[in-house]
C-alpha atoms as a PDB file:
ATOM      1  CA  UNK A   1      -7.746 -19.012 -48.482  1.00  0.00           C
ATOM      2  CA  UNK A   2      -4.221 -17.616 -48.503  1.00  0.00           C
ATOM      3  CA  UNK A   3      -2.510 -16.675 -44.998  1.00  0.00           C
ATOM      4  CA  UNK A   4       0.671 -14.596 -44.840  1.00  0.00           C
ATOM      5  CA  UNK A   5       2.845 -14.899 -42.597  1.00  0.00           C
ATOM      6  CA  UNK A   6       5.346 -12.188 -40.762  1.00  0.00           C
ATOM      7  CA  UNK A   7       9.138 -12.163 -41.537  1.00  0.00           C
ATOM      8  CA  UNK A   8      10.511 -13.864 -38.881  1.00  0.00           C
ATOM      9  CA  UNK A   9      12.853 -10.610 -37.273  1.00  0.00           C
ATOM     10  CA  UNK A  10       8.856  -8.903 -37.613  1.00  0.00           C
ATOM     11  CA  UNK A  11       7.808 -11.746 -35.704  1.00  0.00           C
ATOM     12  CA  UNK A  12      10.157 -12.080 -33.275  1.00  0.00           C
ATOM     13  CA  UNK A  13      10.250  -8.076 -32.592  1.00  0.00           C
ATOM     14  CA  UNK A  14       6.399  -8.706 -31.599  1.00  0.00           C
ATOM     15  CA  UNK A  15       6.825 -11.538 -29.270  1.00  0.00           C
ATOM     16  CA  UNK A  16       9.421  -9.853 -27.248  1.00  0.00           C
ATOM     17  CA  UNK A  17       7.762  -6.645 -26.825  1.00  0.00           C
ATOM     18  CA  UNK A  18       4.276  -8.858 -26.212  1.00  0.00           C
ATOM     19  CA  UNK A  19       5.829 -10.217 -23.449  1.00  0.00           C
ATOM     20  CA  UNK A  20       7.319  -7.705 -21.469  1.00  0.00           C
ATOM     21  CA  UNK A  21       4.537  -6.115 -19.027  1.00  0.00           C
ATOM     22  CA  UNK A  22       2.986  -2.656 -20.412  1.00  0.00           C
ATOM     23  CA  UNK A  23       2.512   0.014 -17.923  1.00  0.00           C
ATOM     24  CA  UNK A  24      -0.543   1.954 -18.295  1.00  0.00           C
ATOM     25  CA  UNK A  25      -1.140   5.501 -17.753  1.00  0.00           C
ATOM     26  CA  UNK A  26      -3.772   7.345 -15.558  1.00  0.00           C
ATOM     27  CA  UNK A  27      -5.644   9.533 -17.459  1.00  0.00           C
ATOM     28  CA  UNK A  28      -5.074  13.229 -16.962  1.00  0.00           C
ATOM     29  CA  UNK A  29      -6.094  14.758 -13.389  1.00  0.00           C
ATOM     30  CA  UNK A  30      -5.782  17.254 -10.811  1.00  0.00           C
ATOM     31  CA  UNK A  31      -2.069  17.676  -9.967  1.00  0.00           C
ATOM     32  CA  UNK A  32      -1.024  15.530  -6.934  1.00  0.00           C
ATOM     33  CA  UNK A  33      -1.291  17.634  -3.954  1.00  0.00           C
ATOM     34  CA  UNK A  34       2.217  18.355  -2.373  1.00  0.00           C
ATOM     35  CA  UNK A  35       1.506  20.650   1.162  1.00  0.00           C
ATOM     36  CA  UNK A  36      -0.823  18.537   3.395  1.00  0.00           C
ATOM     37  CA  UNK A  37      -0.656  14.734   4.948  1.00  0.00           C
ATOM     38  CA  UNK A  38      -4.906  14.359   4.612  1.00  0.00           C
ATOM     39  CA  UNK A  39      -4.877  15.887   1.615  1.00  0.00           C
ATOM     40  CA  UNK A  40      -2.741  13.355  -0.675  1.00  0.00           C
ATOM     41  CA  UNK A  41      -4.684  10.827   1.310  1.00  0.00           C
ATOM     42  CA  UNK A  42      -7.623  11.987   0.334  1.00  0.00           C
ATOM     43  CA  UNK A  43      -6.595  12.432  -3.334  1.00  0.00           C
ATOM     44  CA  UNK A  44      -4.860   8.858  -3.311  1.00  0.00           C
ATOM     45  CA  UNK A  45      -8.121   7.148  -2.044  1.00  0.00           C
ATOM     46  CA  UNK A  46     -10.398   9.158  -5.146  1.00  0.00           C
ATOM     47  CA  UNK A  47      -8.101   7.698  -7.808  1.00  0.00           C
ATOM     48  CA  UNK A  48      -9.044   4.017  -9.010  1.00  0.00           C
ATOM     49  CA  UNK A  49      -5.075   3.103  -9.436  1.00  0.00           C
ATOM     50  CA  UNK A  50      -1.732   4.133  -7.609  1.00  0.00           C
ATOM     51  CA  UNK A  51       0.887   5.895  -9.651  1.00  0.00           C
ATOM     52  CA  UNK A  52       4.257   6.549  -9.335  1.00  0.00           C
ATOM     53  CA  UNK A  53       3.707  10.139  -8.552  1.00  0.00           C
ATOM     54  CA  UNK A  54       1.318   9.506  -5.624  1.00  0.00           C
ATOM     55  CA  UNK A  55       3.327   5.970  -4.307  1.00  0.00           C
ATOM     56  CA  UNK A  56       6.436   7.825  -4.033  1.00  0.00           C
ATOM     57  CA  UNK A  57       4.748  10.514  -2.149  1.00  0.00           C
ATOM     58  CA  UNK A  58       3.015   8.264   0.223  1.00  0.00           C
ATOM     59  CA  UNK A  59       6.701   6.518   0.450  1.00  0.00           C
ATOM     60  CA  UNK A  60       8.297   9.539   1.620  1.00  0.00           C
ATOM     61  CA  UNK A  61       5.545  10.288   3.905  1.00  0.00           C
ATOM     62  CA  UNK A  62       6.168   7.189   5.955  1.00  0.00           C
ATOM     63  CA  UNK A  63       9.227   6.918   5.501  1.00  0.00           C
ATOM     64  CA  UNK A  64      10.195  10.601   7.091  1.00  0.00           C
ATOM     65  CA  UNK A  65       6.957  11.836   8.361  1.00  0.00           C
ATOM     66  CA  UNK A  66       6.441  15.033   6.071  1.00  0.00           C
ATOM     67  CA  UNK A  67       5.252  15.351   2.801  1.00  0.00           C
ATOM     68  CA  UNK A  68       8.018  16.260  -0.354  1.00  0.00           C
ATOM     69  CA  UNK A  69       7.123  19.361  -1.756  1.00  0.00           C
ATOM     70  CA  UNK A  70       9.561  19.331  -4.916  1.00  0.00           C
ATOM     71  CA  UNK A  71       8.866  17.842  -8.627  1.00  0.00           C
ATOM     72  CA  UNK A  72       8.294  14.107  -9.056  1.00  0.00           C
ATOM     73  CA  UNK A  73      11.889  14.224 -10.995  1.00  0.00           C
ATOM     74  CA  UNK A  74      13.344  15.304  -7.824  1.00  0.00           C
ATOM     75  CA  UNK A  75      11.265  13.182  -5.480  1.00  0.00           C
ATOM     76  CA  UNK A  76      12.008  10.044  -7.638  1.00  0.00           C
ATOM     77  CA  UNK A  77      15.996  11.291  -7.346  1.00  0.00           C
ATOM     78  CA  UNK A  78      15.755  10.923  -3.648  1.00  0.00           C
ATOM     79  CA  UNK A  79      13.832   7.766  -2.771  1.00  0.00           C
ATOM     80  CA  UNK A  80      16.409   6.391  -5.514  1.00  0.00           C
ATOM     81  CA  UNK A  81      19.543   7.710  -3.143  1.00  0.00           C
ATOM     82  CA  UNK A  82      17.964   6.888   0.006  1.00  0.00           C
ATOM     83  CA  UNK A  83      16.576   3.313  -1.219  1.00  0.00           C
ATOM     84  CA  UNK A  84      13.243   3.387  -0.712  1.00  0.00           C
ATOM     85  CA  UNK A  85      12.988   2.542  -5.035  1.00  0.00           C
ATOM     86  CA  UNK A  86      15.021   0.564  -7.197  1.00  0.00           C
ATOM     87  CA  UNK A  87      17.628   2.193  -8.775  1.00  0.00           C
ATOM     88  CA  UNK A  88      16.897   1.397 -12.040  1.00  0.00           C
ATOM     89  CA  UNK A  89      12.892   2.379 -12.143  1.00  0.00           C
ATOM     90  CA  UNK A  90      12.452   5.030 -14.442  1.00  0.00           C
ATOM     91  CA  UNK A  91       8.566   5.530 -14.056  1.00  0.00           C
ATOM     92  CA  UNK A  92       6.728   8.521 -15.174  1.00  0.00           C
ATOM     93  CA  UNK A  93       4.455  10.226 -12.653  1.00  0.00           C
ATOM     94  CA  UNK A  94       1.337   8.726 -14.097  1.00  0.00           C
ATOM     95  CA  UNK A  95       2.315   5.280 -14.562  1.00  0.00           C
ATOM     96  CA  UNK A  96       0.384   2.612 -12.574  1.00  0.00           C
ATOM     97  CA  UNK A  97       2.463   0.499 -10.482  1.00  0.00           C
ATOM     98  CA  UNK A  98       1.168  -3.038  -9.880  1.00  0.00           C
ATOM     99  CA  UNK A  99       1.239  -4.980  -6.104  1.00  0.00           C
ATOM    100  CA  UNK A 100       4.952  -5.800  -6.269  1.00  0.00           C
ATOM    101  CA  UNK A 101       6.436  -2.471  -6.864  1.00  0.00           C
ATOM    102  CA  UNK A 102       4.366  -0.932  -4.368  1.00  0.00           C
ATOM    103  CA  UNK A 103       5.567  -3.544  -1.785  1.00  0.00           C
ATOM    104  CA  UNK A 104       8.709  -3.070  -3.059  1.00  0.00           C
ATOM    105  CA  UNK A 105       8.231   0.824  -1.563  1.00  0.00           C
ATOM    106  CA  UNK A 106       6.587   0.306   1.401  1.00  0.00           C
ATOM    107  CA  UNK A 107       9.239  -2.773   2.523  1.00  0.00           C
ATOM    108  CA  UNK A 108      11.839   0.058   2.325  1.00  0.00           C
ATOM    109  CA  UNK A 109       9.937   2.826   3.946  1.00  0.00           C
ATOM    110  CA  UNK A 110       9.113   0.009   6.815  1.00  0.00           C
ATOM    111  CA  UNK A 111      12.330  -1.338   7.169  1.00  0.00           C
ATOM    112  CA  UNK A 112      11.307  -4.698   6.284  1.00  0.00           C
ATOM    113  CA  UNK A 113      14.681  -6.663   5.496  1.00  0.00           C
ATOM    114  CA  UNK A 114      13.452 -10.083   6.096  1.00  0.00           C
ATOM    115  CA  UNK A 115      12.869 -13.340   4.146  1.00  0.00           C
ATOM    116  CA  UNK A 116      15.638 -15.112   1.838  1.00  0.00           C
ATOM    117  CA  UNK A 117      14.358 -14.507  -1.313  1.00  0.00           C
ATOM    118  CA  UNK A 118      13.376 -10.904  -0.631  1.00  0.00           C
ATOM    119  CA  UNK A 119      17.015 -10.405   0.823  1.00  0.00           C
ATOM    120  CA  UNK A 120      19.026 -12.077  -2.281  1.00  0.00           C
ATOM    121  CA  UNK A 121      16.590 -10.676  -4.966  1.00  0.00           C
ATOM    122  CA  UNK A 122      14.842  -7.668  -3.777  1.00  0.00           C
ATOM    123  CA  UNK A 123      12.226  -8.293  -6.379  1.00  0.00           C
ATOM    124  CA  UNK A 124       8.980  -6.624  -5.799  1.00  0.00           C
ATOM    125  CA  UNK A 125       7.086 -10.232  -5.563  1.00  0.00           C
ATOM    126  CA  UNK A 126       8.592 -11.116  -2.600  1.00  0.00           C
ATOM    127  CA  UNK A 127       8.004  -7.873  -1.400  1.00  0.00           C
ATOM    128  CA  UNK A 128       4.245  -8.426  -1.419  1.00  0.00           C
ATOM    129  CA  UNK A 129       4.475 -11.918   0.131  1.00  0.00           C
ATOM    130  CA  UNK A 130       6.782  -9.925   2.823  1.00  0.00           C
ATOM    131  CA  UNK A 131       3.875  -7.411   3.031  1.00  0.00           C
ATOM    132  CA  UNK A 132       1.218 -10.235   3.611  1.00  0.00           C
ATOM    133  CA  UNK A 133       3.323 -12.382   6.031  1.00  0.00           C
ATOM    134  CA  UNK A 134       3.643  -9.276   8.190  1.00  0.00           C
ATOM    135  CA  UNK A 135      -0.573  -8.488   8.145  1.00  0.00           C
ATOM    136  CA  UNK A 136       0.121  -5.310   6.237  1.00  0.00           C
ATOM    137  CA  UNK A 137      -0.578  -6.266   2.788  1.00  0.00           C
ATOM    138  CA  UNK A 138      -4.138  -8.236   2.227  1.00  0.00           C
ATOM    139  CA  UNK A 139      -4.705 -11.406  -0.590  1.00  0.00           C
ATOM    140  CA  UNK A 140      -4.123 -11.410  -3.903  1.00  0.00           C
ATOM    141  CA  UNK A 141      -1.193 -11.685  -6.879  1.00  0.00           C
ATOM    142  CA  UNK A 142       1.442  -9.496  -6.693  1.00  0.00           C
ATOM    143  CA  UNK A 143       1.380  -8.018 -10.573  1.00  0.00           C
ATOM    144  CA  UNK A 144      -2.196  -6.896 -10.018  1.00  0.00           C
ATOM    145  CA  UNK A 145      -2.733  -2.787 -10.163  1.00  0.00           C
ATOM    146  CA  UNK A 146      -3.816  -1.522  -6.404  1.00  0.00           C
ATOM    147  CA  UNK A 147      -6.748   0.812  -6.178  1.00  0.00           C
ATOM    148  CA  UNK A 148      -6.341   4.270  -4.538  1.00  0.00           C
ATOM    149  CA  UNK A 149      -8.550   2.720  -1.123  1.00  0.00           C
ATOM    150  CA  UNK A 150      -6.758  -0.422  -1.044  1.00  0.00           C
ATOM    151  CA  UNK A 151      -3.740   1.849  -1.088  1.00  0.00           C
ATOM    152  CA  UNK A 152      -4.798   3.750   1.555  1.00  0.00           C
ATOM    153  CA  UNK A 153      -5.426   0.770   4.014  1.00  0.00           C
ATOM    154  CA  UNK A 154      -2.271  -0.606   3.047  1.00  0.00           C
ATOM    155  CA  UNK A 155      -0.593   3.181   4.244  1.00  0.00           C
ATOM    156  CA  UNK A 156      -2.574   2.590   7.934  1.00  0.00           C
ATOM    157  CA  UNK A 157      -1.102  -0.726   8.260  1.00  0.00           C
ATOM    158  CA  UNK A 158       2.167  -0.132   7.344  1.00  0.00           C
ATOM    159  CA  UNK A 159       2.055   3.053   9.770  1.00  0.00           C
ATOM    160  CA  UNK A 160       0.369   0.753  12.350  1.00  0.00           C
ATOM    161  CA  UNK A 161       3.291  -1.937  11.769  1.00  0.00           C
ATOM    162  CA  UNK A 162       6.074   0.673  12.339  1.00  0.00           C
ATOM    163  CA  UNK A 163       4.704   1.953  15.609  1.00  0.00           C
ATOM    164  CA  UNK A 164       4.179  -1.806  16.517  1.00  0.00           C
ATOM    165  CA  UNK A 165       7.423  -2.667  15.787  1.00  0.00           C
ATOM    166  CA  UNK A 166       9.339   0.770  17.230  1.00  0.00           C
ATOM    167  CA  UNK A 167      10.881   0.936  14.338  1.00  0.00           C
ATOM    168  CA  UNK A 168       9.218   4.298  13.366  1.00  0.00           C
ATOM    169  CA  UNK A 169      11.582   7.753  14.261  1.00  0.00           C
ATOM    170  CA  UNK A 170       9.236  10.136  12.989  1.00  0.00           C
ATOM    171  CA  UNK A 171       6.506  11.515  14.547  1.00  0.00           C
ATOM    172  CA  UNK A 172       2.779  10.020  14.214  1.00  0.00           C
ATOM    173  CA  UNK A 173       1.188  11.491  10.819  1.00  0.00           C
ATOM    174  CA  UNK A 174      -1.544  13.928  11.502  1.00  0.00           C
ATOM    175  CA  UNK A 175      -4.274  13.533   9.324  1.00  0.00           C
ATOM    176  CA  UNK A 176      -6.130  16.652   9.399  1.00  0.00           C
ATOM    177  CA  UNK A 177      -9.109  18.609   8.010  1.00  0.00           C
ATOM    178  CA  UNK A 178      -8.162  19.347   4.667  1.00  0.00           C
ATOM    179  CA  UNK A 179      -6.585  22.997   4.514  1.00  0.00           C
ATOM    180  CA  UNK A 180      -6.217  22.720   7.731  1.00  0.00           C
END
């Protein structure tokens, strides 16, 4: 039996690109609601993984207390001035994000600054471990996607921990009848 082998550049082009962590895509849906505080919550809990399009949203939402009603281009432009996302993340809208750049988010949005590593690296790992140290986050790895739900109880807590710790200056969220 003869085996053939790849030309080593070949071979070497796969294992890099192997390693480095693929980002799936949602499958198309209905467009990520933009007007009302219970309605993206009740979109984000239907979906069975967050994207960029509805994390950021949810970010901005806790972070200033009303929804963003531009493009995800622009959204994305302003969590990236104001912080609340890495500089350098250049997600598309549907792109699941796993634990650790979610915690990244809602660290920002709750004004959570503490722990070494977290402070020195910002990495989105520590993040998480921030997140469950606090009560906010639950178990489990950091690199794991987050269902819609789990995002949604994540949201409460985080809300809960920023009234807890006075360290929210926007008003309570109202979460309304939808269309209401």
């Amino acid at each position: 039996m003869c085996k053939r082998s790849l030309p080593l550049p070949v071979l070497a082009l796969v294992l890099l690109t192997g390693c480095q962590a693929t980002m799936r895509h949602a499958t198309p849906q209905p467009a990520v609601p933009r007007a009302g505080n219970a309605e993206l919550v009740m979109y984000i809990s239907d979906q069975p993984y967050v994207t960029a399009e509805t994390a950021y949203r949810a970010a901005h939402l806790l972070s200033k207390g009303t929804p963003f009603d531009g493009d995800f281009d622009a959204l994305a432009s302003t969590l990236r001035s104001e912080g609340l996302i890495a500089r350098h993340w250049r997600h598309t809208s549907d792109q699941y994000l796993d634990r650790g750049a979610v915690g990244f988010m809602l660290c920002r949005a709750c004004r959570i600054r503490s722990g070494v590593n977290w402070t020195l690296t910002g990495l989105g790992r520590y993040a998480w471990r921030e997140l469950q140290y606090k009560g906010i986050a639950g178990g489990g790895g950091e690199y794991g996607l987050m269902s819609g739900g789990e995002f949604v109880g994540l949201l409460s807590r985080a809300e809960s921990y920023l009234r807890r710790t006075n360290k929210a200056d926007v008003p309570p969220v109202e979460l309304g009848a939808p269309g209401g």
